[in-house]
Protein backbone atom coordinates (compact mmCIF):
# COMPACT_ATOMS: atom_id res chain seq x y z
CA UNK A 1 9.74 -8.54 2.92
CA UNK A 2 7.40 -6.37 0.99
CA UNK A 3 5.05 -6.40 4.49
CA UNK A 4 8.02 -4.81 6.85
CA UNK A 5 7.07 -1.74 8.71
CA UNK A 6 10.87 -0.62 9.07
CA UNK A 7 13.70 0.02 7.01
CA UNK A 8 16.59 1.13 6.87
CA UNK A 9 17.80 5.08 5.63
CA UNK A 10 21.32 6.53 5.07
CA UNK A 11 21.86 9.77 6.22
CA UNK A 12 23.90 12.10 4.39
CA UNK A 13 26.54 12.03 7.50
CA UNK A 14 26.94 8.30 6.60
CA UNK A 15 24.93 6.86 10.06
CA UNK A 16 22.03 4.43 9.17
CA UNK A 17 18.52 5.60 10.58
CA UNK A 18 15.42 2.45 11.11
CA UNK A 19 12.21 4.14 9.33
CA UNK A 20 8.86 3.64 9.95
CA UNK A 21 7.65 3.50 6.21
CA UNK A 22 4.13 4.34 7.47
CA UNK A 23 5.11 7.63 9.10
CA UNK A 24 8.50 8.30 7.64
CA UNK A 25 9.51 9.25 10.91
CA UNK A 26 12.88 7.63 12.89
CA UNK A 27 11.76 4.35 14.97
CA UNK A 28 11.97 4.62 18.87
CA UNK A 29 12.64 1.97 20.89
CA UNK A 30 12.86 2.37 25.37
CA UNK A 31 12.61 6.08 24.53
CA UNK A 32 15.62 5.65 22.15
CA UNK A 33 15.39 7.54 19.00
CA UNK A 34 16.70 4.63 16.56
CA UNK A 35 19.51 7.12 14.44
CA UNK A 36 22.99 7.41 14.40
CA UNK A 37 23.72 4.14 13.74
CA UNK A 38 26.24 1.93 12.14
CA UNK A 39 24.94 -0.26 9.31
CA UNK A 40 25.29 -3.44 10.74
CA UNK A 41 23.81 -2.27 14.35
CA UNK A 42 20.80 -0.10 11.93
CA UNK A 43 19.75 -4.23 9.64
CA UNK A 44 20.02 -5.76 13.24
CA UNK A 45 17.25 -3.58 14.85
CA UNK A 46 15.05 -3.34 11.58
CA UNK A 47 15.31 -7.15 11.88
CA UNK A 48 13.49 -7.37 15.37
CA UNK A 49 11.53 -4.45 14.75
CA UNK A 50 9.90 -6.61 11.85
CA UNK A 51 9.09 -9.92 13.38
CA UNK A 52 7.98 -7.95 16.79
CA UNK A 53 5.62 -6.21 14.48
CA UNK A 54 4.74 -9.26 12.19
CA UNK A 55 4.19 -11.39 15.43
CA UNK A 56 1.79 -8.69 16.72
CA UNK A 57 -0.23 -8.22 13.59
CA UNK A 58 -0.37 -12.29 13.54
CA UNK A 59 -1.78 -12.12 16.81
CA UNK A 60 -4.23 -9.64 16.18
CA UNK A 61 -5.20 -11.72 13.25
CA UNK A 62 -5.84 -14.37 15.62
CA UNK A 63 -7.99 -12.27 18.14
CA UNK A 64 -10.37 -11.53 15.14
């Protein structure tokens, strides 16, 4: 969607890498740096990275 947060990066060793497209920096999740990973493991997490963060912006929204 063209209002995700994350996305996805290959990195030249092949791994996959979840982005934060607003600071271009690796996502981290429990203290977990989210690189290293295999593609289908890397869509998984930017797929509940989104809706966590499109379900808090929606509540936000709501708040206001």
């Amino acid at each position: 969607m063209s209002d995700d947060r994350y996305t996805l990066r290959k990195d030249p060793d092949g791994t996959w890498s979840v982005v934060d497209i607003f600071t271009d920096l690796p996502a981290v999740v429990n203290d977990q740096v989210m690189i290293l990973m295999d593609m289908e493991e890397a869509e998984e997490v930017v797929g509940l990275l989104n809706g966590l963060d499109r379900a808090k912006r929606a509540a936000a929204a709501m708040r206001h």
